[in-house]
PDB file of N, CA and C in Angstrom:
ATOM      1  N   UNK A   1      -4.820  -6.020  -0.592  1.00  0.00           N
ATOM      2  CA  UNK A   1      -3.886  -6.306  -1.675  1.00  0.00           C
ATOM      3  C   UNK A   1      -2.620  -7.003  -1.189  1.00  0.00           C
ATOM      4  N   UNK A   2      -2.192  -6.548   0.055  1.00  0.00           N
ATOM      5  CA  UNK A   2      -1.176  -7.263   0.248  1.00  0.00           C
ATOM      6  C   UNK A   2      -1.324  -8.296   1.517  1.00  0.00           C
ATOM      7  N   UNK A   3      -2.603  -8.375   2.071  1.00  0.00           N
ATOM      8  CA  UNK A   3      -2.581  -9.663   2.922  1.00  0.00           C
ATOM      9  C   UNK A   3      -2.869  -9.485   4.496  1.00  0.00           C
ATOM     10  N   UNK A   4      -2.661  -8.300   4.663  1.00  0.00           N
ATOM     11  CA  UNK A   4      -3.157  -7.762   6.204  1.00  0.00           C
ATOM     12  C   UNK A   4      -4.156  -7.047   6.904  1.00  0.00           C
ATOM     13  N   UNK A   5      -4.195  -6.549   7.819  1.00  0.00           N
ATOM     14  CA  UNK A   5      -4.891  -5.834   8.425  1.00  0.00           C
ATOM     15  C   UNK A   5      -5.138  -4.360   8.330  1.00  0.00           C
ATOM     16  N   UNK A   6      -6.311  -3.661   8.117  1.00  0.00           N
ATOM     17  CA  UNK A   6      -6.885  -2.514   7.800  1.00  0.00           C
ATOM     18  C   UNK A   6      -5.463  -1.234   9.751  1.00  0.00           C
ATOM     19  N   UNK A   7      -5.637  -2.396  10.306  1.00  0.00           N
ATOM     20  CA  UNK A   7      -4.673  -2.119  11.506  1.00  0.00           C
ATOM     21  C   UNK A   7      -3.236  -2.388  11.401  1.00  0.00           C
ATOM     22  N   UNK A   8      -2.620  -3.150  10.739  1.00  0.00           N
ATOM     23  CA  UNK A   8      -1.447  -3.205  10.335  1.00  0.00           C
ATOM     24  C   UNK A   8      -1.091  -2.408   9.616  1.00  0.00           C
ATOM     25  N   UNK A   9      -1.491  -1.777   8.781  1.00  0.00           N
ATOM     26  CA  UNK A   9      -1.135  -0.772   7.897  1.00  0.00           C
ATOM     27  C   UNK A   9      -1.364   0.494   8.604  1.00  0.00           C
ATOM     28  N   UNK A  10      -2.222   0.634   9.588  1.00  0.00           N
ATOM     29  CA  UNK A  10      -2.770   1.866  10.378  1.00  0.00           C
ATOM     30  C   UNK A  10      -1.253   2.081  11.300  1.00  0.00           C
ATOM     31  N   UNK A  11      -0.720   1.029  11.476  1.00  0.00           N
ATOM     32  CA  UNK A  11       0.492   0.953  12.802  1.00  0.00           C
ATOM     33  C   UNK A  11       1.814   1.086  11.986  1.00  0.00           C
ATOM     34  N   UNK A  12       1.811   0.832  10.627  1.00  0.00           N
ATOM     35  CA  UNK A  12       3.067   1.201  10.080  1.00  0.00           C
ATOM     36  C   UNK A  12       2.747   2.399   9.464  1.00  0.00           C
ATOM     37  N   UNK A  13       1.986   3.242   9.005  1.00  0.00           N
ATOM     38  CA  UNK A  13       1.924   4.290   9.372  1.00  0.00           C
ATOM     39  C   UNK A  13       1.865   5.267  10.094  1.00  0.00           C
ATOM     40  N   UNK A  14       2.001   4.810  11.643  1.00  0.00           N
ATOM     41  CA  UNK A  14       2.277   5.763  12.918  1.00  0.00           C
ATOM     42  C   UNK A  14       3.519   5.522  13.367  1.00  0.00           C
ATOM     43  N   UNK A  15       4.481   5.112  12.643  1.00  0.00           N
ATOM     44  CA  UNK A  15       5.408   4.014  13.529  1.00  0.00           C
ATOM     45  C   UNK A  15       5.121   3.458  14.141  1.00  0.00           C
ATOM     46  N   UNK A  16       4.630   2.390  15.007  1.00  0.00           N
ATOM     47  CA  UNK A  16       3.965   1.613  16.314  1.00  0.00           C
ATOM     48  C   UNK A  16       4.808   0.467  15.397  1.00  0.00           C
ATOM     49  N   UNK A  17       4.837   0.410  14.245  1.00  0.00           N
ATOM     50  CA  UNK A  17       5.058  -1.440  13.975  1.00  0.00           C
ATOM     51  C   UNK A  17       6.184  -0.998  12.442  1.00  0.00           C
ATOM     52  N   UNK A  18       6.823  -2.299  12.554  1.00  0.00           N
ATOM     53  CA  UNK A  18       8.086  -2.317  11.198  1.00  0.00           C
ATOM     54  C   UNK A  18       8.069  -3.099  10.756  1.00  0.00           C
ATOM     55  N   UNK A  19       7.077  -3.256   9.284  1.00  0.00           N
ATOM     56  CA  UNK A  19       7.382  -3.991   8.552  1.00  0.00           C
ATOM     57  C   UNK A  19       8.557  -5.196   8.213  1.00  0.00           C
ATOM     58  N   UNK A  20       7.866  -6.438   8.209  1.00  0.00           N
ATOM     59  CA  UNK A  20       8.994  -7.255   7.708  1.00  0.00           C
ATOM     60  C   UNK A  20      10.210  -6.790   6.158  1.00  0.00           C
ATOM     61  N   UNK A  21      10.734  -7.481   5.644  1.00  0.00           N
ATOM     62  CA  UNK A  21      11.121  -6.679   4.060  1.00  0.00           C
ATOM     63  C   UNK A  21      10.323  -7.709   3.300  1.00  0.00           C
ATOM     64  N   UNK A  22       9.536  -8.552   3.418  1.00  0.00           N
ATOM     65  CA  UNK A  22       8.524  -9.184   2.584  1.00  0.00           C
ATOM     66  C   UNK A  22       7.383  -8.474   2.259  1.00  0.00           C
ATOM     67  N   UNK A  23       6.692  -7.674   3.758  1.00  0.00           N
ATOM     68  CA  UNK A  23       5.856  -7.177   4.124  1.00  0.00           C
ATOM     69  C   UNK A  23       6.257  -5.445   3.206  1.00  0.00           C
ATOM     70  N   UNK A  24       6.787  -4.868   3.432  1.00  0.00           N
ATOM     71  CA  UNK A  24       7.406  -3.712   3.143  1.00  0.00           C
ATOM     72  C   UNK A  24       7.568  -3.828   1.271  1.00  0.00           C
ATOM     73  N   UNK A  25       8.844  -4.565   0.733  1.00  0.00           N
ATOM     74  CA  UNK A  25       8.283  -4.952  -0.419  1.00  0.00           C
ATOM     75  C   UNK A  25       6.944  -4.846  -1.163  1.00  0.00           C
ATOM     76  N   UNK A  26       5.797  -6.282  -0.548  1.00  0.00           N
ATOM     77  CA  UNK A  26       4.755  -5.810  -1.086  1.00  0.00           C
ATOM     78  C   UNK A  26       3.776  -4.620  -0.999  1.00  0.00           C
ATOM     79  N   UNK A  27       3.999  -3.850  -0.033  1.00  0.00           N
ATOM     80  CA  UNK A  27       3.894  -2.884  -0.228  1.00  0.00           C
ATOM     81  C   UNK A  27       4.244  -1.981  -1.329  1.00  0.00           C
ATOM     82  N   UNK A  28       5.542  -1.614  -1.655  1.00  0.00           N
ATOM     83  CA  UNK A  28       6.314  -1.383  -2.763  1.00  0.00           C
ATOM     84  C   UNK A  28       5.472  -1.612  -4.214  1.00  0.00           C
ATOM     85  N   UNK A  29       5.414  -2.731  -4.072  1.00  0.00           N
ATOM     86  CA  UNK A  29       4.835  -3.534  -5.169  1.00  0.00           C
ATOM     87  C   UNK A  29       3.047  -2.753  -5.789  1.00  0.00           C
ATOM     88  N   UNK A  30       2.717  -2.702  -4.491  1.00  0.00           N
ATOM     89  CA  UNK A  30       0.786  -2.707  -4.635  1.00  0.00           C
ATOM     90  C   UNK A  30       1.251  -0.875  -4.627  1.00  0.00           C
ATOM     91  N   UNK A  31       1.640  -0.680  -4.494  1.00  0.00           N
ATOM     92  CA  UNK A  31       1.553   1.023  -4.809  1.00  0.00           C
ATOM     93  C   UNK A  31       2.421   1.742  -5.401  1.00  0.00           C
ATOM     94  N   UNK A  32       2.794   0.763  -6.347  1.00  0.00           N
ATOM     95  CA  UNK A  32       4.313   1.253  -6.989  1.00  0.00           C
ATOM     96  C   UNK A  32       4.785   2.543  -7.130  1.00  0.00           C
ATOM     97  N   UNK A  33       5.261   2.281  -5.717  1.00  0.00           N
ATOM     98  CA  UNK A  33       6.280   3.368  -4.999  1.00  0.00           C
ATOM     99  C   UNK A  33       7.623   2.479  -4.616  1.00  0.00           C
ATOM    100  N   UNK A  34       8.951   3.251  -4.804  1.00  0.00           N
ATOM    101  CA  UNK A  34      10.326   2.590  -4.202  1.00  0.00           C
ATOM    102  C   UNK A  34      10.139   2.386  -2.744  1.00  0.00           C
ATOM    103  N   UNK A  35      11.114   1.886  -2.026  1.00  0.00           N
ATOM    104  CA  UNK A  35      11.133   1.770  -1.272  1.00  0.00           C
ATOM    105  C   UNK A  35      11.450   3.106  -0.150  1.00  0.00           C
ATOM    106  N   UNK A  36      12.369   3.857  -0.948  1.00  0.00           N
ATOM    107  CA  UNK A  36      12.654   5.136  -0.758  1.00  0.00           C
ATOM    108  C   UNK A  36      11.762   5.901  -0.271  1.00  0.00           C
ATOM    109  N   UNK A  37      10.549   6.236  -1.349  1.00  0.00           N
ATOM    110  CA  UNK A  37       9.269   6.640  -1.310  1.00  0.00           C
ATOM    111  C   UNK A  37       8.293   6.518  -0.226  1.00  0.00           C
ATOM    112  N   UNK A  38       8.562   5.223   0.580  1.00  0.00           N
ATOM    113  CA  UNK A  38       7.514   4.409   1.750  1.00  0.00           C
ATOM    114  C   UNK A  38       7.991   5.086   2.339  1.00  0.00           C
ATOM    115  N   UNK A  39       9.202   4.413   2.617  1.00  0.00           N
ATOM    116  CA  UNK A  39       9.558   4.407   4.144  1.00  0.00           C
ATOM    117  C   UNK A  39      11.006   5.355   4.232  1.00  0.00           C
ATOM    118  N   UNK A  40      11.205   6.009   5.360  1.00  0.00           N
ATOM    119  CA  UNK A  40      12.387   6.950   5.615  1.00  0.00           C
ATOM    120  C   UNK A  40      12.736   6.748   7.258  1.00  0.00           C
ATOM    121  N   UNK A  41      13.929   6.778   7.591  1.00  0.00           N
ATOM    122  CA  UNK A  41      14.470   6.317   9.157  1.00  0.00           C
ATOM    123  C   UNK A  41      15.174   7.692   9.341  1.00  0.00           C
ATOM    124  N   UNK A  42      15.054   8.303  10.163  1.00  0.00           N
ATOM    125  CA  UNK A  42      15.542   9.625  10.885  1.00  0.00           C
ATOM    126  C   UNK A  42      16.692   9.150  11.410  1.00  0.00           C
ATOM    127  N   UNK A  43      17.977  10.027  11.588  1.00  0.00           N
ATOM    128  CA  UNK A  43      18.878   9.877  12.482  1.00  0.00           C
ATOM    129  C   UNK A  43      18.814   9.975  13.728  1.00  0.00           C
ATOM    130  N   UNK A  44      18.002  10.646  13.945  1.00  0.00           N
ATOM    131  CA  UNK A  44      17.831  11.848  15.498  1.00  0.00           C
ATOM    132  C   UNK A  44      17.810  10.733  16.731  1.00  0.00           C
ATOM    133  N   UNK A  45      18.322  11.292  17.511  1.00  0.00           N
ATOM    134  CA  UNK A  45      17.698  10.087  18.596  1.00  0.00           C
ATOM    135  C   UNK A  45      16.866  10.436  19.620  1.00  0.00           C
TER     136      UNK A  45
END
């Protein structure tokens, strides 16, 4: 649906890889979920 790899999506779901905001977006889009919803960044270091 949105143009990539069955592995690209496998790697932004492990963290390994970060979405462009084009990439991320359509995401958004094809599973209408916010952005909020996807994705979340921890403080922690």
């Amino acid at each position: 649906m949105v143009g990539v790899s069955r592995q690209t999506i496998s790697s932004i779901e492990n963290n390994q890889f970060c979405p462009s905001a084009k990439l991320a977006l359509l995401l958004c889009i094809a599973l209408d979920k916010k952005f909020e919803e996807l994705f979340f960044f921890s403080n922690s270091t």
